[in-house]
N, C-alpha and C. Protein backbone atom coordinates (compact mmCIF):
# COMPACT_ATOMS: atom_id res chain seq x y z
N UNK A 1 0.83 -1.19 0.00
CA UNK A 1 0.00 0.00 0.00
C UNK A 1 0.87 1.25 0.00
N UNK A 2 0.09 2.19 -0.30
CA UNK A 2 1.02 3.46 -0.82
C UNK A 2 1.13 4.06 0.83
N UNK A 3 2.14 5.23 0.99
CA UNK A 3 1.69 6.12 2.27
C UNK A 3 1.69 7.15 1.90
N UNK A 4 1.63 8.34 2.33
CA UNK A 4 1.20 9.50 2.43
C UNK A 4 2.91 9.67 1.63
N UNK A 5 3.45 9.82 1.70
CA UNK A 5 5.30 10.18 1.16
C UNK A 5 4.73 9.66 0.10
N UNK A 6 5.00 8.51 -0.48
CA UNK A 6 4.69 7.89 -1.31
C UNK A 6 3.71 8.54 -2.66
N UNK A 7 2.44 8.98 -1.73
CA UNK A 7 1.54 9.21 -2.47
C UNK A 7 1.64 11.05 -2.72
N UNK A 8 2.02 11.50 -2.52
CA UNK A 8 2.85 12.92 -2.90
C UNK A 8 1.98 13.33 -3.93
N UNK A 9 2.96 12.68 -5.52
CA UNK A 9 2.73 12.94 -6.32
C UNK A 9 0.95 12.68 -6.92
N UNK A 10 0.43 12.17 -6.11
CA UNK A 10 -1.25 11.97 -6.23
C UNK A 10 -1.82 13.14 -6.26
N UNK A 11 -1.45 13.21 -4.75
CA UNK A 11 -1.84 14.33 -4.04
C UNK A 11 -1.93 15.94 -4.65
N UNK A 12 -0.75 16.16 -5.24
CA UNK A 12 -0.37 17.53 -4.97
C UNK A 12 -0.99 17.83 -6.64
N UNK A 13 -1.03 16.63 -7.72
CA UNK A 13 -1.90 16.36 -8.77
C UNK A 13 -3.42 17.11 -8.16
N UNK A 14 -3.65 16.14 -7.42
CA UNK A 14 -5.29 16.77 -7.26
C UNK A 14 -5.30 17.88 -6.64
N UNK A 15 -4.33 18.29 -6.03
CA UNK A 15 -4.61 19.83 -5.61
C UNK A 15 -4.85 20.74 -6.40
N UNK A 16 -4.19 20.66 -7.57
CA UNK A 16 -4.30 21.96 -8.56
C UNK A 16 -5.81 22.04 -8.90
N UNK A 17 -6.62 20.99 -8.61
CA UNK A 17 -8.01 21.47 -9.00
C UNK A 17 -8.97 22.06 -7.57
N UNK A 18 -8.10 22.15 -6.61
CA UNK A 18 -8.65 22.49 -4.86
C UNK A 18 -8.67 24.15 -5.74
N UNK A 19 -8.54 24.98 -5.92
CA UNK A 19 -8.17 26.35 -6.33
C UNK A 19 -7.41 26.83 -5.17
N UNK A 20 -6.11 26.11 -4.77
CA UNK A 20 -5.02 26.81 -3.98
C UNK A 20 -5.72 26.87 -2.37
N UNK A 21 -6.76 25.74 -1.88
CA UNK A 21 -6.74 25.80 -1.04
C UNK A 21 -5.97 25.54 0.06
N UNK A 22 -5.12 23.74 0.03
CA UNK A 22 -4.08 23.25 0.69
C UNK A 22 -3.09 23.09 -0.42
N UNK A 23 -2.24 22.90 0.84
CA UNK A 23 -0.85 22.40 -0.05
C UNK A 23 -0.70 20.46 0.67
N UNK A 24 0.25 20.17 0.02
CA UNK A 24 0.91 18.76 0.37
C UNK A 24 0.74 18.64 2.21
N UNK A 25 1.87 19.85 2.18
CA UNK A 25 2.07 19.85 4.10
C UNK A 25 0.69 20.19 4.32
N UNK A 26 0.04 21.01 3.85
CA UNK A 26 -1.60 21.22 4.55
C UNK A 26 -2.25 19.89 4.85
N UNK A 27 -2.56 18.76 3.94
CA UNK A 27 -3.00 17.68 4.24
C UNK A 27 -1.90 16.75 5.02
N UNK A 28 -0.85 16.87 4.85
CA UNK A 28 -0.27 15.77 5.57
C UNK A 28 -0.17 16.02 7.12
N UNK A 29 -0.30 17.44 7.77
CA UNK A 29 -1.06 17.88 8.83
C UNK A 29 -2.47 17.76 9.31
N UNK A 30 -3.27 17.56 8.46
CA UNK A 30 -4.55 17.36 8.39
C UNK A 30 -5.29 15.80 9.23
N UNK A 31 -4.02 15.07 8.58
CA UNK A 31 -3.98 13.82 8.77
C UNK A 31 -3.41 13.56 9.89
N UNK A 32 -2.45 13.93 10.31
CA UNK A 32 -1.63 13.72 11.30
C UNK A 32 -2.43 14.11 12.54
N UNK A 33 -3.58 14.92 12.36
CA UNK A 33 -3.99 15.76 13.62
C UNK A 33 -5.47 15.03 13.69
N UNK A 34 -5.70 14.01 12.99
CA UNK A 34 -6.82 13.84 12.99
C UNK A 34 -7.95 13.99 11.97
N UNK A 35 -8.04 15.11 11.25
CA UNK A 35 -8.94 16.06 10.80
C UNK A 35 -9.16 15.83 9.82
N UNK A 36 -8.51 14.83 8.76
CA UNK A 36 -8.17 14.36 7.58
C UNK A 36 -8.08 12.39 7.70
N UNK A 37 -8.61 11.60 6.92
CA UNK A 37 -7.89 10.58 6.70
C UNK A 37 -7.51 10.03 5.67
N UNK A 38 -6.54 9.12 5.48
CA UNK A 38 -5.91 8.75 3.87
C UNK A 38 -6.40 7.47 4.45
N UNK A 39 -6.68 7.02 2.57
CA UNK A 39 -7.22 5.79 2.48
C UNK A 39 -6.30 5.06 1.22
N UNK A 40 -5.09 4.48 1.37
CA UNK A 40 -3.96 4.21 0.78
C UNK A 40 -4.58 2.83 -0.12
N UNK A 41 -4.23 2.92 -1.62
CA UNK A 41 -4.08 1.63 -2.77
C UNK A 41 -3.67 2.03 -3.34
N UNK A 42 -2.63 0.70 -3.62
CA UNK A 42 -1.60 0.32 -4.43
C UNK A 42 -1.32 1.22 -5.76
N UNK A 43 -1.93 2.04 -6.23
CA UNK A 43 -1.91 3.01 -7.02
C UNK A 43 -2.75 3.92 -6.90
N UNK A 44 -3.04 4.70 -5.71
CA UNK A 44 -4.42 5.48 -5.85
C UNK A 44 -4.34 6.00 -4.16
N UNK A 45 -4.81 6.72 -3.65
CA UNK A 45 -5.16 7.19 -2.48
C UNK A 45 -6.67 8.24 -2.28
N UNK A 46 -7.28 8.40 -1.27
CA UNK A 46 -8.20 8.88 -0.82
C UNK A 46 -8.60 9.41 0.28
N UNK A 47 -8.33 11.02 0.26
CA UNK A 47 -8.34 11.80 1.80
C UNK A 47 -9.89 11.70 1.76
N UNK A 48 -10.01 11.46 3.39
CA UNK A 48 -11.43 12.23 3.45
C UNK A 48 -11.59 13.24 4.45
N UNK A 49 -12.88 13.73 4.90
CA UNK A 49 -12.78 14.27 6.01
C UNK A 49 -14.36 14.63 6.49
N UNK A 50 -14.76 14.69 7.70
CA UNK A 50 -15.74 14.10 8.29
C UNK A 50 -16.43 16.21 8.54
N UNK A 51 -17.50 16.70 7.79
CA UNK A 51 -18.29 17.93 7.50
C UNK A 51 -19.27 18.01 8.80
N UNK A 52 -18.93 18.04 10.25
CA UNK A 52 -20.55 17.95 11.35
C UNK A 52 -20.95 19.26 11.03
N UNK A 53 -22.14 19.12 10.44
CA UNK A 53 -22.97 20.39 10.34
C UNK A 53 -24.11 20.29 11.62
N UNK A 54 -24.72 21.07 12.31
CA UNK A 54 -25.74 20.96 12.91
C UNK A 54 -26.69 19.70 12.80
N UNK A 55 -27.51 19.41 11.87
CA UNK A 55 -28.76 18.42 11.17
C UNK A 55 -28.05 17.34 10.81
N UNK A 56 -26.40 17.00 10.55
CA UNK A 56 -25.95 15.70 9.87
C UNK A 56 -24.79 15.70 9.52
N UNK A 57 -24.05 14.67 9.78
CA UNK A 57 -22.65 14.95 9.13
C UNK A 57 -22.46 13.83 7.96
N UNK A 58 -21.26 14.38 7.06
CA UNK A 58 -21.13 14.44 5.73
C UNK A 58 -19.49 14.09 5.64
N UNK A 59 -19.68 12.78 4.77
CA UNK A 59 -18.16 12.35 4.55
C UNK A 59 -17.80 12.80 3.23
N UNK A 60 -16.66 13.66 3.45
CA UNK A 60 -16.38 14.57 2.23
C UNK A 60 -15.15 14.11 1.79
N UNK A 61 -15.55 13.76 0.45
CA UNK A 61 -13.89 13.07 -0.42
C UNK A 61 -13.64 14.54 -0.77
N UNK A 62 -12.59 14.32 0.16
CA UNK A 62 -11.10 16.03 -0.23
C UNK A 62 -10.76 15.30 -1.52
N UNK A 63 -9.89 14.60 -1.78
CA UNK A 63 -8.91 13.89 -2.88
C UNK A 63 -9.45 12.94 -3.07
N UNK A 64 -9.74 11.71 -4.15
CA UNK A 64 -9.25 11.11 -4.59
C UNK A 64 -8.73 10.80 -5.85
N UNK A 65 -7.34 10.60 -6.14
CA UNK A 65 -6.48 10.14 -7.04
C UNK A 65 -5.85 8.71 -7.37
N UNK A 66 -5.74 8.79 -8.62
CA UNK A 66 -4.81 7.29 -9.48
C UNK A 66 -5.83 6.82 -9.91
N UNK A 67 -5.48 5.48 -10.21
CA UNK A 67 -6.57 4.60 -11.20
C UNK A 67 -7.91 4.19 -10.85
N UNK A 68 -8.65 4.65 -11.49
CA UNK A 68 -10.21 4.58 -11.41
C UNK A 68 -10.82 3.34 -11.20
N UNK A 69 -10.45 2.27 -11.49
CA UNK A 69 -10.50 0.88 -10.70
C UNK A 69 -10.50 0.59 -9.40
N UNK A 70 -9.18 1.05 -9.16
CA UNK A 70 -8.97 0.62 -7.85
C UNK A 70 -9.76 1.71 -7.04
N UNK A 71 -10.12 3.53 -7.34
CA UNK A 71 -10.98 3.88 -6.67
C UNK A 71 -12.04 3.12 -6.48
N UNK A 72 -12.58 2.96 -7.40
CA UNK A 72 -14.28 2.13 -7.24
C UNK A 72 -13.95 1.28 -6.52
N UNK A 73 -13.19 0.21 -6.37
CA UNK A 73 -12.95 -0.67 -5.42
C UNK A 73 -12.80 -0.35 -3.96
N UNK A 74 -12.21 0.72 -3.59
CA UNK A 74 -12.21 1.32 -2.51
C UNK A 74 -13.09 1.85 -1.41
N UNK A 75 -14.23 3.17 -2.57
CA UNK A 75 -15.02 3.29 -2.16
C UNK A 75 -16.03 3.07 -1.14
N UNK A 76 -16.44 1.50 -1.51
CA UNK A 76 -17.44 1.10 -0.51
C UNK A 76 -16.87 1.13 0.80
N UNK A 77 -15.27 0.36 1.02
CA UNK A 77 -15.41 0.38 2.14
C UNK A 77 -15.04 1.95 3.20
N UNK A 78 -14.38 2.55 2.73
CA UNK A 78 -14.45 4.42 2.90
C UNK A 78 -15.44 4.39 3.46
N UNK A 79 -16.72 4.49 2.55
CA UNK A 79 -18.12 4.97 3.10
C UNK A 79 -18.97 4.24 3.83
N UNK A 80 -18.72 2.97 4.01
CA UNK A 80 -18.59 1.62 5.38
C UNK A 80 -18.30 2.06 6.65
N UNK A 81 -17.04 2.85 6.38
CA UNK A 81 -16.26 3.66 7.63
C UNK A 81 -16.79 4.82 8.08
N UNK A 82 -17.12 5.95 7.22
CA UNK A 82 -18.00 6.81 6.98
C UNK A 82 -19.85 6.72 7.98
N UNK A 83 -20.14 5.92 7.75
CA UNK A 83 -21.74 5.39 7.95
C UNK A 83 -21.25 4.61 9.81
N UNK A 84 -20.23 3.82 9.84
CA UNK A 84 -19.77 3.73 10.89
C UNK A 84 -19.55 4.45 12.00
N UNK A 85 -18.78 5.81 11.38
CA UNK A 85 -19.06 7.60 12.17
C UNK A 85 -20.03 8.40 12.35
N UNK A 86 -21.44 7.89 11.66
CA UNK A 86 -22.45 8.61 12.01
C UNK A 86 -22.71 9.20 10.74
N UNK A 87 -21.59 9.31 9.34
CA UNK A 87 -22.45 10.29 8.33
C UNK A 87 -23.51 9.11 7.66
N UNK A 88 -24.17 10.03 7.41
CA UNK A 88 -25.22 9.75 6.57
C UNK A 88 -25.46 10.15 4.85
N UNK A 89 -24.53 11.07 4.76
CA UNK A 89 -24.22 11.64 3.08
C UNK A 89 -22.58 11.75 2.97
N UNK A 90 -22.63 11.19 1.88
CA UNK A 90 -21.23 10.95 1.48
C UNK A 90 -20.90 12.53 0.05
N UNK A 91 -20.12 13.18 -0.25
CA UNK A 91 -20.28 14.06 -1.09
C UNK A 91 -18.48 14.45 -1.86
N UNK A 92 -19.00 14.51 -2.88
CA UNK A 92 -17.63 14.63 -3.35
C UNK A 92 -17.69 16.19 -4.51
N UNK A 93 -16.72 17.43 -4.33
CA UNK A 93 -16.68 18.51 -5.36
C UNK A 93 -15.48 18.14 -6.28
N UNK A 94 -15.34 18.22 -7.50
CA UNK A 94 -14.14 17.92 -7.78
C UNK A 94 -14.34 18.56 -9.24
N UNK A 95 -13.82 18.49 -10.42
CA UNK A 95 -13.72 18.77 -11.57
C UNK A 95 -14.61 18.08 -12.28
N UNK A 96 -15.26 18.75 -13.52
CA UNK A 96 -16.36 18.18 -14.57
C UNK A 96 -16.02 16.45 -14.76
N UNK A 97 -14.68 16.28 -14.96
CA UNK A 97 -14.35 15.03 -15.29
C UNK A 97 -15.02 13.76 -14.59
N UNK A 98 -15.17 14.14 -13.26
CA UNK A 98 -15.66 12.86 -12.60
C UNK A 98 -17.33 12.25 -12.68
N UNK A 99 -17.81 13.28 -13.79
CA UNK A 99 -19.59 12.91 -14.13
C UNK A 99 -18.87 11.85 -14.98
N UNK A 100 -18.05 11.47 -15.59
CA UNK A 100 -17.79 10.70 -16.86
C UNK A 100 -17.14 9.46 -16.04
N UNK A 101 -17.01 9.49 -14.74
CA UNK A 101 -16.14 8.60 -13.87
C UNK A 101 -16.92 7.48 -14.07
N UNK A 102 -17.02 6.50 -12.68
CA UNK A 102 -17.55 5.32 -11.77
C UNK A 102 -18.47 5.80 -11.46
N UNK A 103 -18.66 6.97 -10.97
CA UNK A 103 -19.75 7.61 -9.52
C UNK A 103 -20.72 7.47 -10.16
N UNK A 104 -21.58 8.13 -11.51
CA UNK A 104 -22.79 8.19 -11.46
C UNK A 104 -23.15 6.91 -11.51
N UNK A 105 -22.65 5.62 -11.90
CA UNK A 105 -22.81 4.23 -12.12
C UNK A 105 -22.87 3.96 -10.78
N UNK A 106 -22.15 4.37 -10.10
CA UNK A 106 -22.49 3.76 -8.27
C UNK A 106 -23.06 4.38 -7.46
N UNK A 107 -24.15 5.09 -8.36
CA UNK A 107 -25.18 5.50 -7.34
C UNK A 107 -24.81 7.41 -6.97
N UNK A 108 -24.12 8.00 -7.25
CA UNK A 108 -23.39 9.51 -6.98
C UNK A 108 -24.73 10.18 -7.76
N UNK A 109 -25.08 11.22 -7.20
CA UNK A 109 -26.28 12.36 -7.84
C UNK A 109 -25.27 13.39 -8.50
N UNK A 110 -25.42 14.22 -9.71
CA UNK A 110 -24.69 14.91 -10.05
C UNK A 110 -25.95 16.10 -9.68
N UNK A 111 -25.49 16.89 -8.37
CA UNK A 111 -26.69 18.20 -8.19
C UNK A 111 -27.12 19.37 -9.40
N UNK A 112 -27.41 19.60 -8.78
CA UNK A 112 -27.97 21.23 -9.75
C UNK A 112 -27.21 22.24 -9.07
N UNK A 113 -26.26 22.32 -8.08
CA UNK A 113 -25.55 23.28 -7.43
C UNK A 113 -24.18 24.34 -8.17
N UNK A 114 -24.30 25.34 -8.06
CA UNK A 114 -22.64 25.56 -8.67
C UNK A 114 -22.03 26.45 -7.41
N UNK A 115 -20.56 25.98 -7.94
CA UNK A 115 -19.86 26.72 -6.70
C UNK A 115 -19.16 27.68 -7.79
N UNK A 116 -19.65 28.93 -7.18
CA UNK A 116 -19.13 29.95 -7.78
C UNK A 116 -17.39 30.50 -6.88
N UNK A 117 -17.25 31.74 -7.15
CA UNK A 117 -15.79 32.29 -6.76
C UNK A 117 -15.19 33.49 -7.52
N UNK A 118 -15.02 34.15 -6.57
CA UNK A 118 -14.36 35.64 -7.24
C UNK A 118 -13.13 35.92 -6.09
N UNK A 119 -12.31 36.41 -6.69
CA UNK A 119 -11.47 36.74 -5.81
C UNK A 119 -11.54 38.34 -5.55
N UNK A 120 -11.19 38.15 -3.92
CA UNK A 120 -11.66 39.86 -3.72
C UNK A 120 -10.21 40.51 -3.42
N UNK A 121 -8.94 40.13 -3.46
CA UNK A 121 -7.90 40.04 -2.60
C UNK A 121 -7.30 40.22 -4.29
């Protein structure tokens, strides 16, 4: 299985589509403190991180990267773990690309939502 060193180059891949929210060290702190978890395969990794809103909490795929196989394979048990913690919605934001993924085949809603952004700075 991959580790967090290891998986670097995953990582810092899927960041460029975060719009400069974390960096590498941002998540590998994330993780370290709790607040974050990696979900390590053999070519692929998967941060998550656990959203308590008031009404429900929400297992939020930060990252996942590498081969789309082995994600789908993964998945279930993530959100096994997930449902284990109390969430009840699993949710993932990521780039247009992933409507064309696994997800809508395994059940993923593609919303009607957009996340907008302006920079004021």
């Amino acid at each position: 299985m991959r580790t967090l060193a290891d998986s670097r180059d995953l990582i810092e891949a899927a960041l460029v589509y975060a719009g400069g929210t974390h960096s590498y060290d941002d998540v590998i702190t994330s993780v370290e403190k709790g607040e974050a978890q990696f979900w390590p395969g053999p070519h692929s990794c998967i941060v998550t991180q656990i959203d308590e809103q008031p009404r429900r909490k929400i297992l939020q795929f930060f990252i996942a990267a590498g081969n789309q196989v082995e994600l789908e394979a993964m998945a279930p048990g993530v959100i096994a773990w997930g449902v284990a913690e109390g969430c009840t919605v699993a949710r993932m934001v990521g780039r247009k690309g992933w409507v064309k993924s696994f997800l809508p085949r395994t059940g993923w809603t593609v919303l009607d939502h957009v996340i907008m952004e302006k920079a004021i700075k």
